[in-house]
PDB file of N, CA and C in Angstrom:
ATOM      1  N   UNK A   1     220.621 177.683  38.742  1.00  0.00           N
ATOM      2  CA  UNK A   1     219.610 177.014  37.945  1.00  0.00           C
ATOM      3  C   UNK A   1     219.646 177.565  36.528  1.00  0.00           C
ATOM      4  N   UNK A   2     219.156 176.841  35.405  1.00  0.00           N
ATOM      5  CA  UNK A   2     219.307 177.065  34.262  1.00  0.00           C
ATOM      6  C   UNK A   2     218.610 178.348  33.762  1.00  0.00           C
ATOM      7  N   UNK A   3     217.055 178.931  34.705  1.00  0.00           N
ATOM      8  CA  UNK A   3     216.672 179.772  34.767  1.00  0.00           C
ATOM      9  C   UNK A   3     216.955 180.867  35.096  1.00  0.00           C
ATOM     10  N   UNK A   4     217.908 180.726  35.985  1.00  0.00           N
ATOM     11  CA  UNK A   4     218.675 182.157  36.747  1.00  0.00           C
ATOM     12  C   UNK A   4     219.618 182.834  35.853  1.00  0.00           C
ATOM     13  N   UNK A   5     220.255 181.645  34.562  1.00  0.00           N
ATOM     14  CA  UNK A   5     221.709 181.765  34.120  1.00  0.00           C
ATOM     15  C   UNK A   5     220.492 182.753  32.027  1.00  0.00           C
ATOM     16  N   UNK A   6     219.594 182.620  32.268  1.00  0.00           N
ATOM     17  CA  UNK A   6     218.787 183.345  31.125  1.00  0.00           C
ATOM     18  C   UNK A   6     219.625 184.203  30.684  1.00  0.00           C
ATOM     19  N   UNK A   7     219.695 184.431  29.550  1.00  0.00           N
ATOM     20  CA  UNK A   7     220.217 185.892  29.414  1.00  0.00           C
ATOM     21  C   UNK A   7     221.700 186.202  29.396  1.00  0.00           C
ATOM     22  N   UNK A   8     222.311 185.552  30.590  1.00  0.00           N
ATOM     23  CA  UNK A   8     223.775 185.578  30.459  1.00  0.00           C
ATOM     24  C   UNK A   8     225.611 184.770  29.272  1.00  0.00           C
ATOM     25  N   UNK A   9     226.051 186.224  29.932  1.00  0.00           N
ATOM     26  CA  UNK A   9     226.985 185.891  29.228  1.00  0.00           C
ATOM     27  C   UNK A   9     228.183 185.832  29.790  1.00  0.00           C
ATOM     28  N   UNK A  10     229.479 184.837  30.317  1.00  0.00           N
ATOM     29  CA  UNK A  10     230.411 184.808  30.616  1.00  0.00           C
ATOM     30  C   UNK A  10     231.467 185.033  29.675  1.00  0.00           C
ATOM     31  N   UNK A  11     232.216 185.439  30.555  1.00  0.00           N
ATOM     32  CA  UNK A  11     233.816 185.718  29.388  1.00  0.00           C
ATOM     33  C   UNK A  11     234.734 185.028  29.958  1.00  0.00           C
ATOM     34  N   UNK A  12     235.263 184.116  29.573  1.00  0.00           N
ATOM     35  CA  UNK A  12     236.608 182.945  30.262  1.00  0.00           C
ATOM     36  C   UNK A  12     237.957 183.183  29.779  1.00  0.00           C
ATOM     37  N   UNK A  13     238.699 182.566  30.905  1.00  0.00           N
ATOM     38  CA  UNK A  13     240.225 182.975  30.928  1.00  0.00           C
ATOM     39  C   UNK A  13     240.379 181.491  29.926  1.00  0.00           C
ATOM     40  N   UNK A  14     240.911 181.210  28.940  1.00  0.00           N
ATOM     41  CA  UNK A  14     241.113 180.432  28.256  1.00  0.00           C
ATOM     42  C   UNK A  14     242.544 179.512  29.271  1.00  0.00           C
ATOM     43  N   UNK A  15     243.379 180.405  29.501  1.00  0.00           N
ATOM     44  CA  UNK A  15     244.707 179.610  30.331  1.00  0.00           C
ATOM     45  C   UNK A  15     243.955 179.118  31.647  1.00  0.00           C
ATOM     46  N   UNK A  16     243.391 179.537  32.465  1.00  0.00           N
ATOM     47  CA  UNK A  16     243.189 179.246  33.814  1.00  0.00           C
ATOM     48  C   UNK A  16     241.984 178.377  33.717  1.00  0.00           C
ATOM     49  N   UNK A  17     240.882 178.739  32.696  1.00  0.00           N
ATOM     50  CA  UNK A  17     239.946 177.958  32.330  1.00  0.00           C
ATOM     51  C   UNK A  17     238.576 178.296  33.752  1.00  0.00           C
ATOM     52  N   UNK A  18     238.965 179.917  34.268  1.00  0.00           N
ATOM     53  CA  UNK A  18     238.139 180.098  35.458  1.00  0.00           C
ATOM     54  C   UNK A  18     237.228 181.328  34.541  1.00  0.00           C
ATOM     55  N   UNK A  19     236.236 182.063  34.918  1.00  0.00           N
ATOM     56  CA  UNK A  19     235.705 183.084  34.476  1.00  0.00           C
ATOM     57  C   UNK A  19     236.119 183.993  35.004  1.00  0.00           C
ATOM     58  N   UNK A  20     236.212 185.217  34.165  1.00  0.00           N
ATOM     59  CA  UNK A  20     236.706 186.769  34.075  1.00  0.00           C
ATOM     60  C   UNK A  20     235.395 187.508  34.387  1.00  0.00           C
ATOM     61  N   UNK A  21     235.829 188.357  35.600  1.00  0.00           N
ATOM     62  CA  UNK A  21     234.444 189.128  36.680  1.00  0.00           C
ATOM     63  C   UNK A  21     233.022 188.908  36.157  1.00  0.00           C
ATOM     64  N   UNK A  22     232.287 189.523  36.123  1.00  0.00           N
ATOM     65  CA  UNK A  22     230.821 189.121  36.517  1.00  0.00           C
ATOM     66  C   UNK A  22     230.052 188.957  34.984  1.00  0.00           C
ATOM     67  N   UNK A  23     229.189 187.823  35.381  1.00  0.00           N
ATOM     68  CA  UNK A  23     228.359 187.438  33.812  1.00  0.00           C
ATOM     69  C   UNK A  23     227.739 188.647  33.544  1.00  0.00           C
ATOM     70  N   UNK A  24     227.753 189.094  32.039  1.00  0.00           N
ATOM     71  CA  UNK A  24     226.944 190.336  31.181  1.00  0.00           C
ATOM     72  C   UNK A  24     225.647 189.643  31.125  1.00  0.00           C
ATOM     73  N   UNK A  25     224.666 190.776  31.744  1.00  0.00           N
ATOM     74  CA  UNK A  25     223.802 190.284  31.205  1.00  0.00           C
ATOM     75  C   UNK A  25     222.802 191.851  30.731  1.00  0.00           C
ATOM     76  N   UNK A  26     221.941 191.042  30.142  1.00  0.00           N
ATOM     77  CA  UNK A  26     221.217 192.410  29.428  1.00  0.00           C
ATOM     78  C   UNK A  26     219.787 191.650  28.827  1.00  0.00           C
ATOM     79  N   UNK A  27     220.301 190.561  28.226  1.00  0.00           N
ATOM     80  CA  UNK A  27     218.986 189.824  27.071  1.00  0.00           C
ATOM     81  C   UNK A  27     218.298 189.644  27.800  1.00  0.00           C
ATOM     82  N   UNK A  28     217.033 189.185  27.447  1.00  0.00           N
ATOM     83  CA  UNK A  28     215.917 188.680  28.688  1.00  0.00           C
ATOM     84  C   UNK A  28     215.365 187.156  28.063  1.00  0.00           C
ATOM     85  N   UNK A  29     215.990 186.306  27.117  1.00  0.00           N
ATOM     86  CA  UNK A  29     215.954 185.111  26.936  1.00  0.00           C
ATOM     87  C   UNK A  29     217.232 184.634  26.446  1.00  0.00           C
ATOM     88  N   UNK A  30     217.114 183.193  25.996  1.00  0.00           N
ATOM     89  CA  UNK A  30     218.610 182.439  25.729  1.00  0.00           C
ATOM     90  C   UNK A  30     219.114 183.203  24.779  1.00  0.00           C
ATOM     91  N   UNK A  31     220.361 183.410  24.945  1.00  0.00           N
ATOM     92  CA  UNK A  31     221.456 183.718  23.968  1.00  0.00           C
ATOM     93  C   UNK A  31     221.796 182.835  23.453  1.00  0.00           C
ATOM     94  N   UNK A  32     221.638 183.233  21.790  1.00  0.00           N
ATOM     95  CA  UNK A  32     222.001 181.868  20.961  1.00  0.00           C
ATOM     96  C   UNK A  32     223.154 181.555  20.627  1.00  0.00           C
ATOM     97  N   UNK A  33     224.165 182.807  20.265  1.00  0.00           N
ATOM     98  CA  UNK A  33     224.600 183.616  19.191  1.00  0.00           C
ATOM     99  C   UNK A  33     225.705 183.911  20.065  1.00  0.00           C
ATOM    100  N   UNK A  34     226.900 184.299  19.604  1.00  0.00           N
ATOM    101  CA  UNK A  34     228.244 184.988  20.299  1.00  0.00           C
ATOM    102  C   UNK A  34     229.195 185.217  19.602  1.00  0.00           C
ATOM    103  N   UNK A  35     230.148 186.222  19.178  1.00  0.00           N
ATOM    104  CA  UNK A  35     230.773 186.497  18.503  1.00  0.00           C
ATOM    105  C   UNK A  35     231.778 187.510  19.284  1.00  0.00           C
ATOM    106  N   UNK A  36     233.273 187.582  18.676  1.00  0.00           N
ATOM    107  CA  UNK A  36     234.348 188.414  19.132  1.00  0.00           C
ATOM    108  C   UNK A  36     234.784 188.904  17.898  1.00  0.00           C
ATOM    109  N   UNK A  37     235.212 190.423  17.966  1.00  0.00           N
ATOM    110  CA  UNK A  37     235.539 191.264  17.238  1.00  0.00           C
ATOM    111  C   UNK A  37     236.459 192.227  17.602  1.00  0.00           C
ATOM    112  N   UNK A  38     236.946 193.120  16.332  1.00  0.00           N
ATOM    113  CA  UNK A  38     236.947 194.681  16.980  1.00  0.00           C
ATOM    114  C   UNK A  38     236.517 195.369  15.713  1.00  0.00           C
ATOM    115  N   UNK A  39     235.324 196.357  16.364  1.00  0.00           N
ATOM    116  CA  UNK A  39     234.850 197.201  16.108  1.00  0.00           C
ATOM    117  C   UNK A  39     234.591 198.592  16.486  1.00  0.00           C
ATOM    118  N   UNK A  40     235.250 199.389  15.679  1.00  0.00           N
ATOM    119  CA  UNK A  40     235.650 200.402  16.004  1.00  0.00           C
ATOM    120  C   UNK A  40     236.895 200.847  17.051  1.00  0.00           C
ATOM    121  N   UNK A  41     237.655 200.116  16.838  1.00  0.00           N
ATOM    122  CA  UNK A  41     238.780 199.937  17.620  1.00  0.00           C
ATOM    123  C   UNK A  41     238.882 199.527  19.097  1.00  0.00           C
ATOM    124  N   UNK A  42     237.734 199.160  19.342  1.00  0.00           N
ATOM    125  CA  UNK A  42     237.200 198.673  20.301  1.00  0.00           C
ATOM    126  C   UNK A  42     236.948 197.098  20.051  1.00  0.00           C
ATOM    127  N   UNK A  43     237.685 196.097  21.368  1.00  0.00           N
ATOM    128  CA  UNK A  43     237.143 194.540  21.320  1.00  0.00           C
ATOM    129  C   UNK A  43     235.970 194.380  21.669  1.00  0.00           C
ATOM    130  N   UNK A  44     235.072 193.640  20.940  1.00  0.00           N
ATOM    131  CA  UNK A  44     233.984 193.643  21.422  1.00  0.00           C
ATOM    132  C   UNK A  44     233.202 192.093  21.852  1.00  0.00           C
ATOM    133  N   UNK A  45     232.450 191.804  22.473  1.00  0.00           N
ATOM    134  CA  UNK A  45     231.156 190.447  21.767  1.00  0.00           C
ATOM    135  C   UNK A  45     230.118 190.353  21.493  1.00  0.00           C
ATOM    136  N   UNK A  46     229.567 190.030  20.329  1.00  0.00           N
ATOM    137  CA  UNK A  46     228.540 190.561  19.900  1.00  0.00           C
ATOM    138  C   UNK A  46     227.491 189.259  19.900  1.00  0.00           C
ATOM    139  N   UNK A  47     225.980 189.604  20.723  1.00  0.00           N
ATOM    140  CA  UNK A  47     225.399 188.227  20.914  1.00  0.00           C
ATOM    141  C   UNK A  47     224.375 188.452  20.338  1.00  0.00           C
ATOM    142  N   UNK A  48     223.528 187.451  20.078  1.00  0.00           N
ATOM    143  CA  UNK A  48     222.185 187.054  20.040  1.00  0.00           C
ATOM    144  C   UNK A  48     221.419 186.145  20.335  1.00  0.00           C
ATOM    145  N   UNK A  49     219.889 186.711  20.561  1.00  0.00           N
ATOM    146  CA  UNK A  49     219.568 186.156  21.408  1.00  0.00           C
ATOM    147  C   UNK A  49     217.880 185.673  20.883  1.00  0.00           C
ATOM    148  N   UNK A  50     217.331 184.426  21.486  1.00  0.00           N
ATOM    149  CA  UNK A  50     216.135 184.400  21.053  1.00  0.00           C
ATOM    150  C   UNK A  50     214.946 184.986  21.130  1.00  0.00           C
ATOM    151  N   UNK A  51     215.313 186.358  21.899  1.00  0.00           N
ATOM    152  CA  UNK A  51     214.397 187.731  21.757  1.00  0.00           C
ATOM    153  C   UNK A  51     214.359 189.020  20.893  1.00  0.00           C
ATOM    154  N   UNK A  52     214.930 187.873  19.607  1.00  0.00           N
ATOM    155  CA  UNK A  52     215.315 188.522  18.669  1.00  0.00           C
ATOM    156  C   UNK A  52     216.206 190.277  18.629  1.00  0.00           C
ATOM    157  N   UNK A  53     216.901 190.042  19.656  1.00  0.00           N
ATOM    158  CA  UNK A  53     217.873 191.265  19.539  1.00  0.00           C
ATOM    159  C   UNK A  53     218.999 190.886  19.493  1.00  0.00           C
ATOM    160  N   UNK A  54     220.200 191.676  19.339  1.00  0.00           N
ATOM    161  CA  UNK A  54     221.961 191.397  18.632  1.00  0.00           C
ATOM    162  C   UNK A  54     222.056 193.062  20.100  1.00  0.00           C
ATOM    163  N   UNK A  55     222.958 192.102  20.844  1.00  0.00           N
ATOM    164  CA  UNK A  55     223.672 193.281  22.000  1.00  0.00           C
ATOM    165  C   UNK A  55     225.227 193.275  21.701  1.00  0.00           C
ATOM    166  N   UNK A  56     226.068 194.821  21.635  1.00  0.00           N
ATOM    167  CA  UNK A  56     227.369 194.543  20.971  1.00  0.00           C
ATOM    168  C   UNK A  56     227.672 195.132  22.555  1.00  0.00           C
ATOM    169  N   UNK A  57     228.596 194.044  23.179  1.00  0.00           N
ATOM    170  CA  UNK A  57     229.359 194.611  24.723  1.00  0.00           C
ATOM    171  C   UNK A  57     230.933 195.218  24.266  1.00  0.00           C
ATOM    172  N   UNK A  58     231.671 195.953  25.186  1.00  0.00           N
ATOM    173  CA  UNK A  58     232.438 196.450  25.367  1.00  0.00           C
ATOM    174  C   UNK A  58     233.160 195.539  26.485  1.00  0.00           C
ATOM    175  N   UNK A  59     234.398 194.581  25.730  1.00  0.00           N
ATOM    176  CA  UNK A  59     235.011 193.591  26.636  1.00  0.00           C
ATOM    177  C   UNK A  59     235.971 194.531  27.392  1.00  0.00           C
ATOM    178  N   UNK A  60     236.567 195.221  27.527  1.00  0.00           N
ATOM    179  CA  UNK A  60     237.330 195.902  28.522  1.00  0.00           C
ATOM    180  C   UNK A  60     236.645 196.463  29.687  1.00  0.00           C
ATOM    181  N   UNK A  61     235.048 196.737  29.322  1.00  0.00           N
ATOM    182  CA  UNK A  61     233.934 197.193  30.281  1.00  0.00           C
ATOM    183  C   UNK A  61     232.757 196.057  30.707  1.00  0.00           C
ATOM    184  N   UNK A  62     232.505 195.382  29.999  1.00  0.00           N
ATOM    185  CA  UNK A  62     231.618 194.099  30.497  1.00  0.00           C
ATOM    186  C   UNK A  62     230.431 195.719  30.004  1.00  0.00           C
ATOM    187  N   UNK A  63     230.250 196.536  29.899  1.00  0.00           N
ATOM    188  CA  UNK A  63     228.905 197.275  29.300  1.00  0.00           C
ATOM    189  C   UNK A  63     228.782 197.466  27.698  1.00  0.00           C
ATOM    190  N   UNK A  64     227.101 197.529  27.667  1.00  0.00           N
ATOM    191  CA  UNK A  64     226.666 197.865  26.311  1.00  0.00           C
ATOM    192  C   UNK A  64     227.140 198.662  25.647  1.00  0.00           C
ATOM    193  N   UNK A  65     227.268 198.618  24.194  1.00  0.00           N
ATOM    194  CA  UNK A  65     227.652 199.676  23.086  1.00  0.00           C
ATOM    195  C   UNK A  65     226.490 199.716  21.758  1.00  0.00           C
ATOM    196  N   UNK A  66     226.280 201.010  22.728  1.00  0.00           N
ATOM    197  CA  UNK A  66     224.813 201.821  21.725  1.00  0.00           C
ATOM    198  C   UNK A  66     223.503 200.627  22.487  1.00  0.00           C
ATOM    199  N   UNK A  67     222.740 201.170  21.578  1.00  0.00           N
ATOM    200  CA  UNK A  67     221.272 200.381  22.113  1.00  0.00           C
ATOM    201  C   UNK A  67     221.054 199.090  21.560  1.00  0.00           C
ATOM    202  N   UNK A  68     220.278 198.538  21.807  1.00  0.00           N
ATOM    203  CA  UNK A  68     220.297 196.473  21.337  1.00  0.00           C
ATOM    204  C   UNK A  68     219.679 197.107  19.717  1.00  0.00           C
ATOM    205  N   UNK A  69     219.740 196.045  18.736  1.00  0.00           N
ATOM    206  CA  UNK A  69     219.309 196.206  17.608  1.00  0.00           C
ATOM    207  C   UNK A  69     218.376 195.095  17.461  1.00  0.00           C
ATOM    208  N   UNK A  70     217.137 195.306  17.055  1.00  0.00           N
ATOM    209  CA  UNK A  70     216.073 194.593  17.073  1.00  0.00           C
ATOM    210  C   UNK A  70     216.001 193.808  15.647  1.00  0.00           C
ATOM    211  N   UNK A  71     215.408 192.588  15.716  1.00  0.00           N
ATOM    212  CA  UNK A  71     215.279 191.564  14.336  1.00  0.00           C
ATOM    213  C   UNK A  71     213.931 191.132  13.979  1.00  0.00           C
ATOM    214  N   UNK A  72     213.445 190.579  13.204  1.00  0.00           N
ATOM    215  CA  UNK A  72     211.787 189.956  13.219  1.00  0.00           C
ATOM    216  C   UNK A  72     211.827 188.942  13.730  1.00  0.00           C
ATOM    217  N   UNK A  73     213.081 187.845  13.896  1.00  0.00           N
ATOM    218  CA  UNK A  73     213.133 186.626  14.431  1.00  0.00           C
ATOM    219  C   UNK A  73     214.112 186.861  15.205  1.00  0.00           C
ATOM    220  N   UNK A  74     214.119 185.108  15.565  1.00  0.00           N
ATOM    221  CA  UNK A  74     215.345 185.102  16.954  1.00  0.00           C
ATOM    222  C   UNK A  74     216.559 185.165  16.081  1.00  0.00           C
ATOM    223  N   UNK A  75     217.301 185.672  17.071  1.00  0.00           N
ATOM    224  CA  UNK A  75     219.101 185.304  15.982  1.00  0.00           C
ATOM    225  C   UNK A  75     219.728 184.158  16.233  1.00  0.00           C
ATOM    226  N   UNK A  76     220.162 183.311  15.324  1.00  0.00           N
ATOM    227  CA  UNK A  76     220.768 182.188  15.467  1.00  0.00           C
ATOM    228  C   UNK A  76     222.017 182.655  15.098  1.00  0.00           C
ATOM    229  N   UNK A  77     223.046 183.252  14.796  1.00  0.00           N
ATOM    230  CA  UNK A  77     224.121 183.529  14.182  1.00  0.00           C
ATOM    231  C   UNK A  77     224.459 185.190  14.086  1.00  0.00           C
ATOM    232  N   UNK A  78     225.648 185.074  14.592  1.00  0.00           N
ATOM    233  CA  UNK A  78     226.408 186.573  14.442  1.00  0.00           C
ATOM    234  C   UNK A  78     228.009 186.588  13.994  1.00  0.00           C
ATOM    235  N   UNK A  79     228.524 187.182  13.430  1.00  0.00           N
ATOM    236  CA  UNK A  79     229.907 187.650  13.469  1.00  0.00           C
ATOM    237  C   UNK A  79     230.363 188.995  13.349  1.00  0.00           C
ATOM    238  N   UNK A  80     231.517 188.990  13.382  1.00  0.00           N
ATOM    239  CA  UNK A  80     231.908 190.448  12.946  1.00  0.00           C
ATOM    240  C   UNK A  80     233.292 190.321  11.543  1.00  0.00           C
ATOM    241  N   UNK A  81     233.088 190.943  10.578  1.00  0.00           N
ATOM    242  CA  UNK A  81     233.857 190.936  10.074  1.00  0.00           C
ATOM    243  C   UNK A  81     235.266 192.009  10.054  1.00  0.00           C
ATOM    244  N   UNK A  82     236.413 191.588   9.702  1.00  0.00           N
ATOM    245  CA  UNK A  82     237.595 192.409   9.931  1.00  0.00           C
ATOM    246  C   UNK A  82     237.349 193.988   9.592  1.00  0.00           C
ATOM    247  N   UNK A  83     236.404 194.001   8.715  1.00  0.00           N
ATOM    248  CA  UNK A  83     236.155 195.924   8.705  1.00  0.00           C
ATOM    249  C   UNK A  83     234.904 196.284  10.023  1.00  0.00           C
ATOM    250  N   UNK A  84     234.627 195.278  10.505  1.00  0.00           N
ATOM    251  CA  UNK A  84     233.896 196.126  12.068  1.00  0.00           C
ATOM    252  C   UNK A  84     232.460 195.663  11.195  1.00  0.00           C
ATOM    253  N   UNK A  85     231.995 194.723  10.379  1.00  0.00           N
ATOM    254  CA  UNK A  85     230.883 194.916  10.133  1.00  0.00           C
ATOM    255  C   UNK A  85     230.125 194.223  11.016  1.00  0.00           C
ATOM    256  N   UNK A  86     228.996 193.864  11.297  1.00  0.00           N
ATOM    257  CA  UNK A  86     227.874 192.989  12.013  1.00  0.00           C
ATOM    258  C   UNK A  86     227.384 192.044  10.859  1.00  0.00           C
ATOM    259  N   UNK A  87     227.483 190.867  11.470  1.00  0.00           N
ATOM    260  CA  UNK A  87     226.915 190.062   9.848  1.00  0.00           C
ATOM    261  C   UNK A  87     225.713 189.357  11.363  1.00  0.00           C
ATOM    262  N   UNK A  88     224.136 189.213  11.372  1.00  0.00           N
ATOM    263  CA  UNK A  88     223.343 188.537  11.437  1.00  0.00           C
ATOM    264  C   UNK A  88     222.217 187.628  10.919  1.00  0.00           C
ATOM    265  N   UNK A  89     222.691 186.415  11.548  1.00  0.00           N
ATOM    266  CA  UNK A  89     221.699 185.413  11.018  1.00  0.00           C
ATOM    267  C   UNK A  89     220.252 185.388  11.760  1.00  0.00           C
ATOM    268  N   UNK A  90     219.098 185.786  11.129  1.00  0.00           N
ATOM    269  CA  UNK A  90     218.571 185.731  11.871  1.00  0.00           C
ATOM    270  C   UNK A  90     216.689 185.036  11.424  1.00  0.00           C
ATOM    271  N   UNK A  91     216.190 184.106  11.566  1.00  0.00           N
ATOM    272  CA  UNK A  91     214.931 183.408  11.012  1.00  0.00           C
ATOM    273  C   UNK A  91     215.828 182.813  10.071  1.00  0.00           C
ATOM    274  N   UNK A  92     215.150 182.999   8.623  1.00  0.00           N
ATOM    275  CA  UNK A  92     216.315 182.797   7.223  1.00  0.00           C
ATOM    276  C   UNK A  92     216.557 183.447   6.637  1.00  0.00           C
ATOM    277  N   UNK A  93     217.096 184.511   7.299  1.00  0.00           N
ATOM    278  CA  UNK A  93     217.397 185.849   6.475  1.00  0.00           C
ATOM    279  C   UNK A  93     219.064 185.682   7.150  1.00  0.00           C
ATOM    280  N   UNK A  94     219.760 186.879   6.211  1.00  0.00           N
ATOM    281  CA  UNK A  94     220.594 187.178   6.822  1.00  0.00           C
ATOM    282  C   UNK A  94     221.106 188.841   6.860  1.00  0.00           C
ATOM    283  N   UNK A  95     221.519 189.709   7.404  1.00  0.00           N
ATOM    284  CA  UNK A  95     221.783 191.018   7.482  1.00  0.00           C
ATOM    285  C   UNK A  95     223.354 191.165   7.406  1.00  0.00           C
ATOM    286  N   UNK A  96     223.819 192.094   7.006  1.00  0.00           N
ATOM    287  CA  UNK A  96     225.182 192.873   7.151  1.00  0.00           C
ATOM    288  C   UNK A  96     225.230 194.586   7.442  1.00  0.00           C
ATOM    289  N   UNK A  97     225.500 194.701   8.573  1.00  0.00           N
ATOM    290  CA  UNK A  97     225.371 196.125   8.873  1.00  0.00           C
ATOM    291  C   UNK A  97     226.778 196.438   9.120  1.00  0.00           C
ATOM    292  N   UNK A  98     226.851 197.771   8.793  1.00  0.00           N
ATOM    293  CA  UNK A  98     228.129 198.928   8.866  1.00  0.00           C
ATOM    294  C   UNK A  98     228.140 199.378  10.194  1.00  0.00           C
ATOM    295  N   UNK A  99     229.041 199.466  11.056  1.00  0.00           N
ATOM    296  CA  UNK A  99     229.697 200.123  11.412  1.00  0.00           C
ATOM    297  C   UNK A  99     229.251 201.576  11.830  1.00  0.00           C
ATOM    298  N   UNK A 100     228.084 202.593  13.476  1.00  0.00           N
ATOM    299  CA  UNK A 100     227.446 203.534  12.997  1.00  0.00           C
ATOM    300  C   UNK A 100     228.347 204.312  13.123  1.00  0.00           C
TER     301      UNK A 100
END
């Protein structure tokens, strides 16, 4: 049900078009937001969600990296840029964070 799937995040085999082991989950409302990177030499995906937090996972681990980062609004938009930065969109603001 659409309720059960809250929060989650799948990672898909693009060739096979099946999902790769078990949905991440962590948020506690819709994820708006999704983004792939590497940061810190690490691949990552970095989401957001309409509980206004940005969670950066560890794709080789399906686990969190560092603690969620909190926003005043929901996040509609994330990326990462090629130096590892966090760019969030979030209400009508937008943020760029470094790398801790």
């Amino acid at each position: 049900s659409p309720a059960a799937m809250m929060g989650m995040v799948r990672v898909w085999d693009l060739a096979t078009g099946r999902p790769v082991g078990e949905p991440i989950t962590g948020h506690t409302d819709r994820v708006l937001a999704v983004a792939t990177g590497v940061v810190e030499s690490r691949l990552v995906a970095v989401t957001g969600s309409d509980n206004k937090t940005v969670r950066v996972w560890d794709l080789a681990t399906s686990q969190q990296v560092g603690p969620e980062l909190v926003f005043p609004a929901a996040v509609h938009a994330v990326a990462v840029t090629s130096d590892g930065r966090l760019v969030v969109g979030f209400g009508c603001e937008v943020a760029v964070l470094a790398p801790s």
